[in-house]
PDB file of N, CA and C in Angstrom:
ATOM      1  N   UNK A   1     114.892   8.525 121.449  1.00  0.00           N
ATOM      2  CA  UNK A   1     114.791   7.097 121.265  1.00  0.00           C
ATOM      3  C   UNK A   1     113.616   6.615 122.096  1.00  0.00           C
ATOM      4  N   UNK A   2     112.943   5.684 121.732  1.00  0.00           N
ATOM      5  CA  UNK A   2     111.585   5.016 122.246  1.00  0.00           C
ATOM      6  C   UNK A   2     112.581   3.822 123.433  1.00  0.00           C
ATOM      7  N   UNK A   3     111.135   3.518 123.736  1.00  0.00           N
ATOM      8  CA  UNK A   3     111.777   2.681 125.282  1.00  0.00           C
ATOM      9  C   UNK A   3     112.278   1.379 124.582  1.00  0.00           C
ATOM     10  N   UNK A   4     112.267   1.205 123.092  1.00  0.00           N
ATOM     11  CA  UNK A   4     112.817  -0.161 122.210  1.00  0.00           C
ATOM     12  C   UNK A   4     114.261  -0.277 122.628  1.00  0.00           C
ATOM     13  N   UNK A   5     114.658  -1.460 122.939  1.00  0.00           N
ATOM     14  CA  UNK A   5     116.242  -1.652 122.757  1.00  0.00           C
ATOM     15  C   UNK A   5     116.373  -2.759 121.602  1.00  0.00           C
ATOM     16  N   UNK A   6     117.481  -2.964 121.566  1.00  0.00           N
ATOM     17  CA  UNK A   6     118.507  -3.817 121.163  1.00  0.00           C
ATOM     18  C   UNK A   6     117.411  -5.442 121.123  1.00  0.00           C
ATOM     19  N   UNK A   7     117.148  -5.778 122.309  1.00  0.00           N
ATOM     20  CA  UNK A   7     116.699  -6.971 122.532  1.00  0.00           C
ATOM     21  C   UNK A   7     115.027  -6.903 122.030  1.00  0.00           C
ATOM     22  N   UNK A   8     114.107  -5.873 122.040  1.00  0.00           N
ATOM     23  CA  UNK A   8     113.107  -6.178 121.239  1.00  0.00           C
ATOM     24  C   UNK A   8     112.992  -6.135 119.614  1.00  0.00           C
ATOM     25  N   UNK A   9     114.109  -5.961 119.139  1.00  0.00           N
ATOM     26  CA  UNK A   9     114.115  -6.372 117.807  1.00  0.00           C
ATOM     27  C   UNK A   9     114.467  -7.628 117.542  1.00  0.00           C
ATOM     28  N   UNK A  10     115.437  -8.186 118.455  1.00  0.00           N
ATOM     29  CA  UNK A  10     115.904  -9.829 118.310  1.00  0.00           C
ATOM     30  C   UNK A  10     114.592 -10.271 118.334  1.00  0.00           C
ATOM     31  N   UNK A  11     113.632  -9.954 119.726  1.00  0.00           N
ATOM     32  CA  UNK A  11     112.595 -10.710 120.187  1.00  0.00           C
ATOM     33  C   UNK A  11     111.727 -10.427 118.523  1.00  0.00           C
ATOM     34  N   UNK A  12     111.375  -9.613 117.897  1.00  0.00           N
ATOM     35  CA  UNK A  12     110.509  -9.905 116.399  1.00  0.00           C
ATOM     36  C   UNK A  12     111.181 -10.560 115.696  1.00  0.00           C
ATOM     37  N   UNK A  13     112.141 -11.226 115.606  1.00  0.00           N
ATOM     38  CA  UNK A  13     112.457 -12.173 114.585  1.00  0.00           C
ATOM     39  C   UNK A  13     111.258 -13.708 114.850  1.00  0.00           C
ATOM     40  N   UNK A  14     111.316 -13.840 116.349  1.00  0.00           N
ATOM     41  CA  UNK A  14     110.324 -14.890 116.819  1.00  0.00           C
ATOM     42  C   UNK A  14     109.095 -14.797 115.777  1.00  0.00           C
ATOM     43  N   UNK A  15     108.500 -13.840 115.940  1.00  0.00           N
ATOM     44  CA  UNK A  15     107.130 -13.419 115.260  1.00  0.00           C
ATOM     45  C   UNK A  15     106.694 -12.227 113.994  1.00  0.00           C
ATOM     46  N   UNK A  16     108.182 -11.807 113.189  1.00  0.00           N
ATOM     47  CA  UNK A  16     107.773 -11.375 112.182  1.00  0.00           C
ATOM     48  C   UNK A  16     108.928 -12.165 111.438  1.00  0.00           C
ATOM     49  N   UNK A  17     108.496 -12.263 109.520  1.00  0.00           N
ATOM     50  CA  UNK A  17     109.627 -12.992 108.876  1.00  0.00           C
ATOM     51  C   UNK A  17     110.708 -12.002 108.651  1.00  0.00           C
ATOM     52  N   UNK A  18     111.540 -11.632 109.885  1.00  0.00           N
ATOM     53  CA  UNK A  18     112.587 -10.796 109.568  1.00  0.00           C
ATOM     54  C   UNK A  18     113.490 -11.361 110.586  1.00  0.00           C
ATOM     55  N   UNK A  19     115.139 -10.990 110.283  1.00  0.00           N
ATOM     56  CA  UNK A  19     116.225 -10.767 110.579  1.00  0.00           C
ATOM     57  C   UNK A  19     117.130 -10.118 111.111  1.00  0.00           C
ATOM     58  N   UNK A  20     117.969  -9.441 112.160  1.00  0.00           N
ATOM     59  CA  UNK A  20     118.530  -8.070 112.476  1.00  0.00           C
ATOM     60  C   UNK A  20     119.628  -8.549 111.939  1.00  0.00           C
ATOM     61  N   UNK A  21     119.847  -7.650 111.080  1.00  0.00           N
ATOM     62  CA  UNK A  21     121.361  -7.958 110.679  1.00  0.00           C
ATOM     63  C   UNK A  21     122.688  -7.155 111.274  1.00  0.00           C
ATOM     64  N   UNK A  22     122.281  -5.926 111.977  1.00  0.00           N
ATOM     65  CA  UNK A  22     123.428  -4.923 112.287  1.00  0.00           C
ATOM     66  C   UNK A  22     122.622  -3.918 113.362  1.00  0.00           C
ATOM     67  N   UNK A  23     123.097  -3.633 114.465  1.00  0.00           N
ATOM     68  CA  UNK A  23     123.067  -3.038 115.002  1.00  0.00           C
ATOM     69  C   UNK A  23     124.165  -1.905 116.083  1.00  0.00           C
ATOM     70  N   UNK A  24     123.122  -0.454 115.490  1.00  0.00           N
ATOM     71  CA  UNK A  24     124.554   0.549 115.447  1.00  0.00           C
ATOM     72  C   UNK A  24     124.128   1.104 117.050  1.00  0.00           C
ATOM     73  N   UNK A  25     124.729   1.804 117.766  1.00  0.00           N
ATOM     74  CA  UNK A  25     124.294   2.972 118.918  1.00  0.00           C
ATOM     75  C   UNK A  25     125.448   4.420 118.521  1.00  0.00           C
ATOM     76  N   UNK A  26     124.767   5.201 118.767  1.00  0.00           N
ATOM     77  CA  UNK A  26     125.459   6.708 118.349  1.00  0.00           C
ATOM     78  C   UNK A  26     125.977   6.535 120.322  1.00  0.00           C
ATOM     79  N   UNK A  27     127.344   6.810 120.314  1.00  0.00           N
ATOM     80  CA  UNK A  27     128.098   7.502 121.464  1.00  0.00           C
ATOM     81  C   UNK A  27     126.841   8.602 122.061  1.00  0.00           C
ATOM     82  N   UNK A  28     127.211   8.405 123.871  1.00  0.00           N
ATOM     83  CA  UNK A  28     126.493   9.622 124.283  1.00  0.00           C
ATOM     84  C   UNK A  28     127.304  11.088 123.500  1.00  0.00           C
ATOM     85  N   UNK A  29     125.793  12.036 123.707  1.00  0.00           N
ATOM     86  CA  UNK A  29     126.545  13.173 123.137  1.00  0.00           C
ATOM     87  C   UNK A  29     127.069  14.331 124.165  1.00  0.00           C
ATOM     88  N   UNK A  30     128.393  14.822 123.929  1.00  0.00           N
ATOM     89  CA  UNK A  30     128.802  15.767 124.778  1.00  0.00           C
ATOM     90  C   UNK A  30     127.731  16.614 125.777  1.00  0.00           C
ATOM     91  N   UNK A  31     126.650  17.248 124.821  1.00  0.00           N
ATOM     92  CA  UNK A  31     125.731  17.794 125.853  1.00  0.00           C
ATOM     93  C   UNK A  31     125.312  17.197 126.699  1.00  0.00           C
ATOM     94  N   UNK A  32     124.994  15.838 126.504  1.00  0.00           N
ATOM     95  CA  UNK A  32     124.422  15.282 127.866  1.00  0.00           C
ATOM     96  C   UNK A  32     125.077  14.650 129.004  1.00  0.00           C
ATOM     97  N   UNK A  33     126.459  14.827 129.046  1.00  0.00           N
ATOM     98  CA  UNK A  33     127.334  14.472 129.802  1.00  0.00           C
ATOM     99  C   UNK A  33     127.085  14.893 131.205  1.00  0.00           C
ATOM    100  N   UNK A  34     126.815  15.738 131.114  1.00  0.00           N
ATOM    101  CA  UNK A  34     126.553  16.208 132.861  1.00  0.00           C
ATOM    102  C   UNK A  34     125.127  16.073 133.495  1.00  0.00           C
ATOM    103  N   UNK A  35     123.943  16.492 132.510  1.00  0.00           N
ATOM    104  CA  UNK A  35     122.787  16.001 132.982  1.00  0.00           C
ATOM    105  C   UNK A  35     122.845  14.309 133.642  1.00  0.00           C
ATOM    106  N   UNK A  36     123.367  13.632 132.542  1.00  0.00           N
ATOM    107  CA  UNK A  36     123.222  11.679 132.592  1.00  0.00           C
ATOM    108  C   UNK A  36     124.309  11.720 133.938  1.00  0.00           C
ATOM    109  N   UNK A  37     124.981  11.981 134.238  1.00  0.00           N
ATOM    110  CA  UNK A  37     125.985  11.627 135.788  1.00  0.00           C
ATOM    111  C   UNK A  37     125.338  12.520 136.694  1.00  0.00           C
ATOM    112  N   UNK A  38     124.821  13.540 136.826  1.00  0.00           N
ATOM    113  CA  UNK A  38     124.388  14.408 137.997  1.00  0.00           C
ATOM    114  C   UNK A  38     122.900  13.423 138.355  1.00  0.00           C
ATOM    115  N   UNK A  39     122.364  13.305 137.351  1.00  0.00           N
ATOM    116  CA  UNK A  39     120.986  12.647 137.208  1.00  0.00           C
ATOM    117  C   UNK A  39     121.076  11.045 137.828  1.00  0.00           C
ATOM    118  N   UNK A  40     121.879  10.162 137.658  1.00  0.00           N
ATOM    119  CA  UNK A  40     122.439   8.507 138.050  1.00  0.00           C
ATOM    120  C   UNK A  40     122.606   9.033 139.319  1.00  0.00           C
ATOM    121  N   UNK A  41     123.948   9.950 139.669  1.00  0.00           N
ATOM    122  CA  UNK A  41     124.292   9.719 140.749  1.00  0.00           C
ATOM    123  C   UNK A  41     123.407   9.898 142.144  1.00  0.00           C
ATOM    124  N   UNK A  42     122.640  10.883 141.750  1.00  0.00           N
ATOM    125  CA  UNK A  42     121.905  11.578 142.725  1.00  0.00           C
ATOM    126  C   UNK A  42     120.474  10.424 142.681  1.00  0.00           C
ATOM    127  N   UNK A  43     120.368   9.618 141.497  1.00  0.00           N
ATOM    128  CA  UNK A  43     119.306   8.869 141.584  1.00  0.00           C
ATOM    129  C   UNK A  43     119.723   7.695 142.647  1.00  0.00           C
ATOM    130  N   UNK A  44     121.411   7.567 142.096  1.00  0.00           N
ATOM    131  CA  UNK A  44     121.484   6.110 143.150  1.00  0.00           C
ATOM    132  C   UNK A  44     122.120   6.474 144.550  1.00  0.00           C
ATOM    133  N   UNK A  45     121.986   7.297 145.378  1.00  0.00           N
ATOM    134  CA  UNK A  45     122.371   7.461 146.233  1.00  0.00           C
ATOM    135  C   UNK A  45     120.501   8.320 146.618  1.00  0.00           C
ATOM    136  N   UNK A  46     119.697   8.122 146.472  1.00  0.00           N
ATOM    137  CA  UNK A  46     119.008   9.356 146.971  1.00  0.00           C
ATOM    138  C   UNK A  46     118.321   8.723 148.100  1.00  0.00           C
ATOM    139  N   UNK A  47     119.034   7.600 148.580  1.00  0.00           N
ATOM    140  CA  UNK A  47     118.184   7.478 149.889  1.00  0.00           C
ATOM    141  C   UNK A  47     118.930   8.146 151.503  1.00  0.00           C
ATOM    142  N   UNK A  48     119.978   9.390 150.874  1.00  0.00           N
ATOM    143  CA  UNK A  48     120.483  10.210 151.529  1.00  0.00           C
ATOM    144  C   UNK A  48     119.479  11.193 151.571  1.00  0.00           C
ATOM    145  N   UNK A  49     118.532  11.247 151.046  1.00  0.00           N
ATOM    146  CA  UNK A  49     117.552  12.989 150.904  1.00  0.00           C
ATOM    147  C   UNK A  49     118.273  13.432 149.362  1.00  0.00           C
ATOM    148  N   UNK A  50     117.076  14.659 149.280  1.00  0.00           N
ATOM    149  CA  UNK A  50     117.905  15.490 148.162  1.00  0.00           C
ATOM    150  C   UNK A  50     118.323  16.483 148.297  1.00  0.00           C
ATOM    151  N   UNK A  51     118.465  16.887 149.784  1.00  0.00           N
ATOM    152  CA  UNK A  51     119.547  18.086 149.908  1.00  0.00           C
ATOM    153  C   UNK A  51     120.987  17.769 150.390  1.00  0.00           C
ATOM    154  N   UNK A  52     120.608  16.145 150.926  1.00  0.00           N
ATOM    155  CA  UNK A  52     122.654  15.652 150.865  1.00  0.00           C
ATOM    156  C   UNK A  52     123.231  15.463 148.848  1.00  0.00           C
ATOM    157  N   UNK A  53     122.196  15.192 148.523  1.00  0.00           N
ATOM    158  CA  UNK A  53     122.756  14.546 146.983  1.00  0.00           C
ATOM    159  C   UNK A  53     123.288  16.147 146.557  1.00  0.00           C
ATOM    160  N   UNK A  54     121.870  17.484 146.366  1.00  0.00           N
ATOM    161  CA  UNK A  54     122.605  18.158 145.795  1.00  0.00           C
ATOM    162  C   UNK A  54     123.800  18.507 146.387  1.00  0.00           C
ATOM    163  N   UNK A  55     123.835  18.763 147.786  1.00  0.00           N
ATOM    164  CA  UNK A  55     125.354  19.564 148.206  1.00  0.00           C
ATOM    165  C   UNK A  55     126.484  18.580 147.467  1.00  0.00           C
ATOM    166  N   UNK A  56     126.480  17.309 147.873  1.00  0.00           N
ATOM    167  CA  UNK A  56     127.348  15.942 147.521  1.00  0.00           C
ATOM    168  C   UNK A  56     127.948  16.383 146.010  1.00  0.00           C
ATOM    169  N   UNK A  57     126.378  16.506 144.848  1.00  0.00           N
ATOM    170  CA  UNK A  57     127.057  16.051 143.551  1.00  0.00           C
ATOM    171  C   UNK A  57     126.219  17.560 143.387  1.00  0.00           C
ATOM    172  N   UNK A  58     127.322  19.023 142.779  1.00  0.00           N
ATOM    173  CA  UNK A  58     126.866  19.674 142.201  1.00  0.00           C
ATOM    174  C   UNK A  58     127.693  19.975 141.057  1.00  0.00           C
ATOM    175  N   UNK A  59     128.017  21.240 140.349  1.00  0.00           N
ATOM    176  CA  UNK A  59     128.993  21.431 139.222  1.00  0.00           C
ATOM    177  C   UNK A  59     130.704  21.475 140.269  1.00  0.00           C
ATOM    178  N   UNK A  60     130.965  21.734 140.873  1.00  0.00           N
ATOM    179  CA  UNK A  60     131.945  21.981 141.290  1.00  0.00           C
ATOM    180  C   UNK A  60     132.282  20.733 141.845  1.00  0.00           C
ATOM    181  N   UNK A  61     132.099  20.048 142.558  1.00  0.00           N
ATOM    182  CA  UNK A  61     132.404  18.281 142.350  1.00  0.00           C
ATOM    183  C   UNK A  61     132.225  17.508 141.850  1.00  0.00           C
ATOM    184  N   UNK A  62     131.473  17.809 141.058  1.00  0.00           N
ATOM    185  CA  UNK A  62     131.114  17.110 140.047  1.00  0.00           C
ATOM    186  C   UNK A  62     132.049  17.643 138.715  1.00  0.00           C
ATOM    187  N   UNK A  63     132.417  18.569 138.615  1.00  0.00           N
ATOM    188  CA  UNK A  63     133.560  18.785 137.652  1.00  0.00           C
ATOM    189  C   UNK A  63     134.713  18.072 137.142  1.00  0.00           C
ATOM    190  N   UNK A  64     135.293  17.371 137.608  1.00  0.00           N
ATOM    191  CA  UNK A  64     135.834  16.386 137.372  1.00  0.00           C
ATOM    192  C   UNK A  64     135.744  15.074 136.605  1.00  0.00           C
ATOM    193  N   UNK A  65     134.659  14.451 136.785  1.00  0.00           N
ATOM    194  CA  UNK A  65     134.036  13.477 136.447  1.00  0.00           C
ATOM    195  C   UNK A  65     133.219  13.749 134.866  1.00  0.00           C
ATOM    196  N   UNK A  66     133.168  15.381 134.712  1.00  0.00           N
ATOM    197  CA  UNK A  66     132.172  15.859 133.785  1.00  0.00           C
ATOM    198  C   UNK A  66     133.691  15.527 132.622  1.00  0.00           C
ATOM    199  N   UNK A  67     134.508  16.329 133.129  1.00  0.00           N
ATOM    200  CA  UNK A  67     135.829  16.843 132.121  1.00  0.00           C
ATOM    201  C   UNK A  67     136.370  15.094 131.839  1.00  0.00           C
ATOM    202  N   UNK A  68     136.373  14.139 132.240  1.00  0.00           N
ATOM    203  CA  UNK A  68     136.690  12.952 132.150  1.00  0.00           C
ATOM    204  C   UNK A  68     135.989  12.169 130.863  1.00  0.00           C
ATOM    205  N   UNK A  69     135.004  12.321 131.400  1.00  0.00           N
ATOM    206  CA  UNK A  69     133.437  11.814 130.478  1.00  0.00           C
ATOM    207  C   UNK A  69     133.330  12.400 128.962  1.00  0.00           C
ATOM    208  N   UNK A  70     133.880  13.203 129.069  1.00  0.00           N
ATOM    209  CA  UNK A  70     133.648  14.370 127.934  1.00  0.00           C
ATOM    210  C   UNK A  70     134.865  14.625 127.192  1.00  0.00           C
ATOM    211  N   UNK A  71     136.097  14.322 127.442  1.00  0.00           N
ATOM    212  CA  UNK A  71     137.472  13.686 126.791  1.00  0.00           C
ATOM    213  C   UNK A  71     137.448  12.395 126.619  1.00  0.00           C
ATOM    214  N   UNK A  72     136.559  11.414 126.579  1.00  0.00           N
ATOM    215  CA  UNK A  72     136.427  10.294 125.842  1.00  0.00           C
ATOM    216  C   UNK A  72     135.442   9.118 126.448  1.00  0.00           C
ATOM    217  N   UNK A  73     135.860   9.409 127.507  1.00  0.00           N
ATOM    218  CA  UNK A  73     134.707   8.315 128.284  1.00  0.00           C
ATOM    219  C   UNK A  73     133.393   7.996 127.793  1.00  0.00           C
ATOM    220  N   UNK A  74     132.500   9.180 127.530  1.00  0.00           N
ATOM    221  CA  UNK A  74     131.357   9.293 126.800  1.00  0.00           C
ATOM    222  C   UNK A  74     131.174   8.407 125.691  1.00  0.00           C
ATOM    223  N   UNK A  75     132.528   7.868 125.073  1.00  0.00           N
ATOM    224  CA  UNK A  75     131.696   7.507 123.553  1.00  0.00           C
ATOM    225  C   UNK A  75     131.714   5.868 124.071  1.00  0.00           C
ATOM    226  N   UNK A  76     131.989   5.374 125.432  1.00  0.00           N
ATOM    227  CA  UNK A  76     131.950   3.966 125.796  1.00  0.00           C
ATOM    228  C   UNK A  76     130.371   4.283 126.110  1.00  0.00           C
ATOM    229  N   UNK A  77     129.340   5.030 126.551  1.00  0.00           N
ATOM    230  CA  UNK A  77     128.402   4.946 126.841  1.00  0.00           C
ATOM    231  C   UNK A  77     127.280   5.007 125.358  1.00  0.00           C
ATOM    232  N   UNK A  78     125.897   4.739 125.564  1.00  0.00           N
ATOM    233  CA  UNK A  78     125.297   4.514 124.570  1.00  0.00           C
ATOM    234  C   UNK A  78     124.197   5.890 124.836  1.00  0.00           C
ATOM    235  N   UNK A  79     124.020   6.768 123.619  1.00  0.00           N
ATOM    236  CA  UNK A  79     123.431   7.978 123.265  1.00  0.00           C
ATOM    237  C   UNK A  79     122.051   7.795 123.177  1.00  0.00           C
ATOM    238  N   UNK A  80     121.461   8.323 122.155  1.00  0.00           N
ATOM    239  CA  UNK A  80     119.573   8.247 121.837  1.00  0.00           C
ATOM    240  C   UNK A  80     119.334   7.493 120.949  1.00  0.00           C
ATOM    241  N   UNK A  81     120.559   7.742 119.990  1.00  0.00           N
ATOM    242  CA  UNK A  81     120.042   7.086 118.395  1.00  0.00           C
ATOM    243  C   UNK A  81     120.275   5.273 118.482  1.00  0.00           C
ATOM    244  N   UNK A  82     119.531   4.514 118.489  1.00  0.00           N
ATOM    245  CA  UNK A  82     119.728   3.186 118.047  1.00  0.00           C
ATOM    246  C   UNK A  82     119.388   3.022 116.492  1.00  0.00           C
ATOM    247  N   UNK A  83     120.378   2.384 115.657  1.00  0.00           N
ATOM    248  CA  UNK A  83     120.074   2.106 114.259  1.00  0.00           C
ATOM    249  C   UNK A  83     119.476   0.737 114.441  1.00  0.00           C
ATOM    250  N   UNK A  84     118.754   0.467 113.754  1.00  0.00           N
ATOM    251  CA  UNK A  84     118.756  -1.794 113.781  1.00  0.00           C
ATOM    252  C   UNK A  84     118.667  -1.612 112.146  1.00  0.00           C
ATOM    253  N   UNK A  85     119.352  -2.671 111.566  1.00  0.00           N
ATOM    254  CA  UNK A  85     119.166  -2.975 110.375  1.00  0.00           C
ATOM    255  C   UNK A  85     118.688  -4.199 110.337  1.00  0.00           C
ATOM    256  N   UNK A  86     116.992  -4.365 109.439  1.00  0.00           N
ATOM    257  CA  UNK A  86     116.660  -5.920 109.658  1.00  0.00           C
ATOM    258  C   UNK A  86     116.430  -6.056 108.032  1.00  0.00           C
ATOM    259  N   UNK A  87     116.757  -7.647 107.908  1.00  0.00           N
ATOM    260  CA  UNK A  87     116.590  -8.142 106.719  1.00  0.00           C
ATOM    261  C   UNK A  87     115.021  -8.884 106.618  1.00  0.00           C
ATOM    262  N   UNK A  88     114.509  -8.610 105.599  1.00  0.00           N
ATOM    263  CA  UNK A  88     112.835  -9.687 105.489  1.00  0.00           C
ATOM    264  C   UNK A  88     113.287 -11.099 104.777  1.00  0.00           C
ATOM    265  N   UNK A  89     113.004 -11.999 105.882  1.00  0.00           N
ATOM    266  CA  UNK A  89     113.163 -13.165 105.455  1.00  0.00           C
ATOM    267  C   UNK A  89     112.033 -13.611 104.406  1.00  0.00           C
ATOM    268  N   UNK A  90     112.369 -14.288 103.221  1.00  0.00           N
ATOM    269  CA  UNK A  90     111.369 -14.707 102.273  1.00  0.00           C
ATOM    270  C   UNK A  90     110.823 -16.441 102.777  1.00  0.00           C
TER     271      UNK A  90
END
């Protein structure tokens, strides 16, 4: 997915003759379950260093949180794919 969200398609309705009519997000996907939490956590804590983050958050404490995420949690988060469906205004 490009760095586009949700809100720069609203923002072209301003300045092209179009419409969003629907907008979808695909659930994160299982594979990336552990990269996206090892990756946050260690980002928002890293003013510990990065040899407290890795010991802190590796697979083995971090295991938990993975097996959570990945029995359902995941599909509350938003994946790669954004759909937008826009209508051309006449």
């Amino acid at each position: 997915m490009s760095h586009w969200d949700e809100n720069v398609f609203r923002a072209l309705e301003k300045y092209l003759p179009v419409k969003v009519r629907s907008v979808h997000k695909e659930p994160m996907a299982s594979y990336h379950v552990n990269w996206i939490i090892s990756s946050y956590l260690r980002n928002q804590l890293s003013f510990l260093g990065s040899p407290v983050t890795k010991v802190l958050f590796n697979r083995v404490t971090l295991y938990p949180i993975y097996l959570i995420a990945k029995l359902g949690l995941r599909k509350l988060l938003p994946g790669h794919t954004l759909l937008v469906e826009l209508e051309k205004i006449d």
